[in-house]
Protein backbone atom coordinates (compact mmCIF):
# COMPACT_ATOMS: atom_id res chain seq x y z
CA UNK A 1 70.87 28.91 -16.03
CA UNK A 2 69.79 32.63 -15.56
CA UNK A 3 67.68 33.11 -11.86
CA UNK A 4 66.79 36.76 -11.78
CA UNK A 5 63.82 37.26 -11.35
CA UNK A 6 64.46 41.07 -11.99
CA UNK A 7 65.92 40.12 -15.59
CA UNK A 8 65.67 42.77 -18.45
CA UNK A 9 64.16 41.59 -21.38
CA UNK A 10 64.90 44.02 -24.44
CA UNK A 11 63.60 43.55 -28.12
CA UNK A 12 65.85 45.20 -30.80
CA UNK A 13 66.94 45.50 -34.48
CA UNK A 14 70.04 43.29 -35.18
CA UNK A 15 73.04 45.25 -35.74
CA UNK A 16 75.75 43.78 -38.70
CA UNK A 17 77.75 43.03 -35.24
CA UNK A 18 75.32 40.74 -33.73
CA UNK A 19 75.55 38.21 -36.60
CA UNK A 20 77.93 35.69 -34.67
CA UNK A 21 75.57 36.11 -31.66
CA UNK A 22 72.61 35.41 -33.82
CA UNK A 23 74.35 32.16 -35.39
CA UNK A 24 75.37 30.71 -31.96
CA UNK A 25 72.08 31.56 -30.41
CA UNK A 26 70.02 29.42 -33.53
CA UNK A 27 72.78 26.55 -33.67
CA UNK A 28 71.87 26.69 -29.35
CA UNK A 29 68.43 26.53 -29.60
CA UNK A 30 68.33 23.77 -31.83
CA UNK A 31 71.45 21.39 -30.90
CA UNK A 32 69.21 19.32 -28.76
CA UNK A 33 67.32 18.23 -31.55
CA UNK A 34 70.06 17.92 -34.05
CA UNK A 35 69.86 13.83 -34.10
CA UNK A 36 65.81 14.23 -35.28
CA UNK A 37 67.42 16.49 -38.42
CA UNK A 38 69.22 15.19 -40.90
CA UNK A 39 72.54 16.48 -41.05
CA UNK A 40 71.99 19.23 -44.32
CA UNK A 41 68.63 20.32 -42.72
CA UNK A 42 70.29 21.17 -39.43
CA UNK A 43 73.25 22.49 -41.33
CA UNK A 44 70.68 24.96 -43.03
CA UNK A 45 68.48 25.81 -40.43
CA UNK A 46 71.67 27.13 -38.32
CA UNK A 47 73.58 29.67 -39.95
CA UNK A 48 76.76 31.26 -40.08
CA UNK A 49 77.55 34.33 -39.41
CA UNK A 50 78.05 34.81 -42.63
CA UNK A 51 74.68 33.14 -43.89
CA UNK A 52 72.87 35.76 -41.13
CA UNK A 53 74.58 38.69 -42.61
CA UNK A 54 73.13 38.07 -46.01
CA UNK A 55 69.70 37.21 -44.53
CA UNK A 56 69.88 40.59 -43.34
CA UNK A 57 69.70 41.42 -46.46
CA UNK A 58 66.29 39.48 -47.41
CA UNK A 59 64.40 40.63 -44.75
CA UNK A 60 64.83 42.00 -41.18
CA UNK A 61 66.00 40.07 -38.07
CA UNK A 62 65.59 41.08 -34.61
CA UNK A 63 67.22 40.08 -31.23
CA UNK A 64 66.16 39.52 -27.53
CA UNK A 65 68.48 40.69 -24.72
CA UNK A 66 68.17 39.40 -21.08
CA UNK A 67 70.45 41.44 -19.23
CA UNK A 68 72.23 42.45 -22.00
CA UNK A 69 73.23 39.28 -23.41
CA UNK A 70 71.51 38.31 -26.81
CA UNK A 71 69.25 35.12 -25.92
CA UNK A 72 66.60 34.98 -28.64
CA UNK A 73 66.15 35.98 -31.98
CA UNK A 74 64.07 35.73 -35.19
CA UNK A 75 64.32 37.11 -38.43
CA UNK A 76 61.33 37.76 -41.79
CA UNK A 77 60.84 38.13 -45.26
CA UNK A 78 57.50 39.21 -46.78
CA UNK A 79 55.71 38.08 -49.31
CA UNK A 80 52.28 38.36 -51.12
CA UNK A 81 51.24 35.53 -48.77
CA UNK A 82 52.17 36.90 -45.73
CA UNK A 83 55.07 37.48 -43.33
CA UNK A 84 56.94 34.77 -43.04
CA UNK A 85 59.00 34.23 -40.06
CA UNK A 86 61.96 31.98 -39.47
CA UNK A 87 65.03 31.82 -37.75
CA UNK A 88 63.16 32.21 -34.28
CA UNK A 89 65.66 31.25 -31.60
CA UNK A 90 65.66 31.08 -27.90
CA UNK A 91 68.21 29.61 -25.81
CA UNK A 92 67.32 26.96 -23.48
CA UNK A 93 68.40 28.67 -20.32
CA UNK A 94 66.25 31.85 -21.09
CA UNK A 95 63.05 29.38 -22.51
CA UNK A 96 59.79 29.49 -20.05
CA UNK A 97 60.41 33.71 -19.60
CA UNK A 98 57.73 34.54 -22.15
CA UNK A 99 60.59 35.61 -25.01
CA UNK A 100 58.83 33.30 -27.39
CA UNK A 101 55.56 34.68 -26.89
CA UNK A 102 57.40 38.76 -27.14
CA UNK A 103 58.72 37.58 -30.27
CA UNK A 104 55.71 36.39 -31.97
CA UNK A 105 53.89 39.82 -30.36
CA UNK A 106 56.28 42.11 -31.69
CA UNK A 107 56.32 40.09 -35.41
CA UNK A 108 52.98 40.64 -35.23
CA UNK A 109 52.72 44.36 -34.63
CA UNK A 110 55.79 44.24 -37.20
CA UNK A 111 53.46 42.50 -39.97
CA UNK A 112 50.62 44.83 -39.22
CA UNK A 113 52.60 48.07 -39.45
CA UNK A 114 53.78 46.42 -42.86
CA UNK A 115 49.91 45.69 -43.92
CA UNK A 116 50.09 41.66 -43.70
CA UNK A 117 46.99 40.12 -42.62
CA UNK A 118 48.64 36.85 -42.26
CA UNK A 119 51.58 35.36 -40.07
CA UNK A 120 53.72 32.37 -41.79
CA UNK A 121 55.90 30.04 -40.68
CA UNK A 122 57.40 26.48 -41.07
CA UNK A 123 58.29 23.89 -38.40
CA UNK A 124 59.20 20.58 -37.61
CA UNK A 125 56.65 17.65 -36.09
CA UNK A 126 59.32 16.88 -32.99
CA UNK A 127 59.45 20.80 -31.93
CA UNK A 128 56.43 20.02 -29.61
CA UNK A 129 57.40 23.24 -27.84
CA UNK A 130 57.43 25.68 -30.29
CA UNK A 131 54.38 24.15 -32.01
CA UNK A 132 52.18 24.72 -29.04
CA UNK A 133 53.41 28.32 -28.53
CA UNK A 134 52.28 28.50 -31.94
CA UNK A 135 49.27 27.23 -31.37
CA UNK A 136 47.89 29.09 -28.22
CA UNK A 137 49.13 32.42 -30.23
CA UNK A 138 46.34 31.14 -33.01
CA UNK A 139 48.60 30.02 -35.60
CA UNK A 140 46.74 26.83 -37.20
CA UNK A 141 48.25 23.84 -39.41
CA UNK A 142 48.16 24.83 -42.94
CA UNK A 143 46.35 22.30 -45.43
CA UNK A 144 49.74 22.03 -47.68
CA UNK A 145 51.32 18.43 -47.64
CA UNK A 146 54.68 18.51 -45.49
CA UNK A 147 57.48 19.88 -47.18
CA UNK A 148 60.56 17.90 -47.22
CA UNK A 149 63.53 19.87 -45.96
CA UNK A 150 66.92 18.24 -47.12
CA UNK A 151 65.61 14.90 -45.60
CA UNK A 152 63.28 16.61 -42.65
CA UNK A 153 59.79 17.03 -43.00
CA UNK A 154 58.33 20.53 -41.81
CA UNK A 155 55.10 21.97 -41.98
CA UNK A 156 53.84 25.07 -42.49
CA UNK A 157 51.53 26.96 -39.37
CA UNK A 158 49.84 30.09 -40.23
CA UNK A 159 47.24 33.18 -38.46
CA UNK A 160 45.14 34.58 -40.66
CA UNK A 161 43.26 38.24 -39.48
CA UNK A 162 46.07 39.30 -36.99
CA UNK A 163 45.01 42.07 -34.82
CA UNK A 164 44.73 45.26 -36.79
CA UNK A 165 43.85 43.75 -39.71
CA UNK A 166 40.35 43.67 -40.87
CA UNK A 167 39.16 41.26 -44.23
């Protein structure tokens, strides 16, 4: 569990040599909810090392450093629709410091820079967490049906009109 109270949060780029990080931090973040996935949605949703690499080549992915140790991440790929994020990751022992909420402000300054006027993304109904962070950062339920993920229904959350962007 990390204490300080003085802790250095830093938002960066991933580097090629953060990949490992990045696939341990996602399989982390998630392994308390691997019994509510089935076992090829959980397989998909954390990576390899090798599966981040090439996502790095689909869209950007970032990383969040408490004290210099790589605790959160989150990676995009735009679209016509919008930006769509996935991959965000925070470990448990760094959850309730605001990274979540840094994450989603920097994607959205990220998205706005790129001209989106809409933030996507796609989660699961037992990720109560996440899904209210979502929710008090506007993200709404979209009207799609739920999609089924290799045997795990998700559904997709979006924010239409993020800051910056005027239709």
């Amino acid at each position: 569990m990390i204490h300080d109270e003085k802790a250095k949060i830093h938002f960066r780029k991933a580097l090629s040599s953060d990949a490992a990080s990045i696939s341990s931090v996602v399989y982390e973040s998630f392994a308390e909810y691997r019994s509510q996935y089935t076992a090829e949605a959980f397989h998909k949703t954390c990576p390899t090392s090798e599966q981040v690499l090439e996502r790095m080549k689909e869209g950007p992915i970032w990383v969040v450093l408490l004290n210099g140790k790589i605790v959160g991440t989150v990676s995009v790929v735009e679209s016509d629709e919008g930006l769509y994020i996935r991959g965000m990751a925070v470990l448990p022992e760094a959850r309730g410091r605001g990274i979540g909420r840094l994450i989603l402000e920097e994607m959205q300054g990220f998205a706005v820079t790129k001209g989106h006027g809409r933030l996507i993304l796609g989660t699961t109904p037992f990720l109560l967490r996440a899904i209210n962070l979502y929710k008090h950062f506007g993200f709404r339920r979209c009207r799609r049906r739920p999609i089924d993920y290799f045997g795990t229904r998700i559904f997709m959350m979006e924010k239409r009109r993020i800051k910056g962007q005027h239709r």
